[in-house]
Protein backbone atom coordinates (compact mmCIF):
# COMPACT_ATOMS: atom_id res chain seq x y z
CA UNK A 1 107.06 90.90 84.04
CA UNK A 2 104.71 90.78 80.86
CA UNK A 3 103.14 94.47 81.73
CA UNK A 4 102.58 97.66 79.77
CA UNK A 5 105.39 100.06 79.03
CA UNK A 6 103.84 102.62 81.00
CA UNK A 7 103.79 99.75 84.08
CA UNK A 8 107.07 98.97 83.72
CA UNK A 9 108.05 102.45 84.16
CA UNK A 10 106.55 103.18 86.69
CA UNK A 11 107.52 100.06 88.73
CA UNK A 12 111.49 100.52 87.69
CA UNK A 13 110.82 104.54 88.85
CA UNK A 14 109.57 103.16 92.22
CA UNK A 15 111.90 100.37 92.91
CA UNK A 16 114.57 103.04 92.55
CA UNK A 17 112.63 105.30 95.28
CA UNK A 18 112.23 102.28 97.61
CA UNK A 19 114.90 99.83 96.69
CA UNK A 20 113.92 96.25 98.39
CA UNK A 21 111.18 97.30 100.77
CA UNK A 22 109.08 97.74 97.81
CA UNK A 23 107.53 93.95 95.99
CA UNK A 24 105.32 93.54 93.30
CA UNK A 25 102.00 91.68 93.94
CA UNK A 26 101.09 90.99 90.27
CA UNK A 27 97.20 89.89 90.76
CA UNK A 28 96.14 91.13 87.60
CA UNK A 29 98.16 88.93 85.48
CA UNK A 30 95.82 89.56 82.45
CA UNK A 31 95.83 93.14 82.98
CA UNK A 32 98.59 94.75 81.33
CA UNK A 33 98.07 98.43 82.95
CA UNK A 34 97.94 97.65 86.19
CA UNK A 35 99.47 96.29 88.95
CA UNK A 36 99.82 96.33 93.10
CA UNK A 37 102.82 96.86 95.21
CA UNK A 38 103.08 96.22 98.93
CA UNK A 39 106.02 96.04 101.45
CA UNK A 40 107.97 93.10 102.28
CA UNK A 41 106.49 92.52 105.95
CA UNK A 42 102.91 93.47 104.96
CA UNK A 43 101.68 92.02 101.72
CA UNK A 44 98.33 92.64 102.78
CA UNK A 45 98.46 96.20 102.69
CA UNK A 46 98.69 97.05 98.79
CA UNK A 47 98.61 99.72 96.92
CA UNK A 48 96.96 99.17 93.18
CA UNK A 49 97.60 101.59 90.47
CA UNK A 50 96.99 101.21 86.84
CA UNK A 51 97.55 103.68 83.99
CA UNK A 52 94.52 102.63 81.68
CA UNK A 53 92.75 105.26 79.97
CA UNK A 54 96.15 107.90 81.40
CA UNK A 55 97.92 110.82 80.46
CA UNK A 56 101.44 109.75 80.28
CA UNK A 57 102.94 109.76 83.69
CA UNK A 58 99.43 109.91 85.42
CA UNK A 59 97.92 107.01 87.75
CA UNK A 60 94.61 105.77 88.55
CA UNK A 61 95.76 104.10 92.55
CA UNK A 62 93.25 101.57 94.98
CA UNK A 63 94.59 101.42 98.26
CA UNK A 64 93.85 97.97 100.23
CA UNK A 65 94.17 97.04 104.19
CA UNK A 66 94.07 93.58 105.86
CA UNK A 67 89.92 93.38 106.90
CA UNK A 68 89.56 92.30 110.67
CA UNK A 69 90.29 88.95 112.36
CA UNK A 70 86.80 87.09 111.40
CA UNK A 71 85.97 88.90 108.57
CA UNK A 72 84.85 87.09 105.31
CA UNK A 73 86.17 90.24 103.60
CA UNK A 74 89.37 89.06 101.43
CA UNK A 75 90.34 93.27 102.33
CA UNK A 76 89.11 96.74 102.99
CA UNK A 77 88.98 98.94 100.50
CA UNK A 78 90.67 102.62 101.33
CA UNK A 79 91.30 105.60 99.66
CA UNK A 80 90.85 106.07 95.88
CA UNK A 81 92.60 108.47 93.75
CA UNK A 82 91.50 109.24 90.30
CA UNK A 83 94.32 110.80 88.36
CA UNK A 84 97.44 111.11 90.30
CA UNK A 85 101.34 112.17 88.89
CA UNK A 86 104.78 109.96 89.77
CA UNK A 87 105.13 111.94 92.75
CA UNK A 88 102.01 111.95 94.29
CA UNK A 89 102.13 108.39 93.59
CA UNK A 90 105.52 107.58 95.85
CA UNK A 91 103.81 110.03 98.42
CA UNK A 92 100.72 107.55 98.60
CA UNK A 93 102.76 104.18 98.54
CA UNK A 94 105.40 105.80 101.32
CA UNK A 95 102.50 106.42 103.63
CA UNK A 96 100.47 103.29 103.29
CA UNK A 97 102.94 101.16 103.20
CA UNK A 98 104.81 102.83 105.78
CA UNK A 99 107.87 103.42 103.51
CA UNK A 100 110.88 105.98 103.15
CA UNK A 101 111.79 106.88 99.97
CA UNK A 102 115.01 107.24 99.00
């Protein structure tokens, strides 16, 4: 993974809290701050954070659902959260992607 430090971080910190249930959906490949994670049954369901423009350890996090059957909508947009720390952060992923932390 060609990301950020600060990316790479985070996503080790959070693979450590979530083990396997947590994958990386990388589709900001030119975007070296940011990145989305979602669950392995639900890849739909993502949760984007980035740390551009950061305090160390803080996140900027998008949270995306699957839009509705028929929809021409690629997703719905949910929650946004400006300037979040680590732990905030693994309280937003556990709950939208229906996760336990470790």
């Amino acid at each position: 993974m060609e990301k950020d430090d600060s990316i790479v971080a985070a996503v080790t910190a959070l693979q450590a809290r979530f083990g396997e249930a947590l994958h990386l959906s990388d589709q900001w490949d030119g975007d070296l701050m940011a990145i989305g994670v979602c669950g392995p049954d639900r890849p739909e369901r993502l949760v984007y954070f980035c740390t551009f423009q950061r305090a160390t350890g803080r996140y900027y996090v998008d949270l995306e659902s699957p839009a509705p059957t028929g929809s021409n909508l690629p997703y719905i947009q949910g929650d946004t959260f400006e300037d979040v720390d680590f732990d905030t952060l693994v309280g937003i992923v556990a709950r939208h992607l229906d996760l336990v932390p470790r």
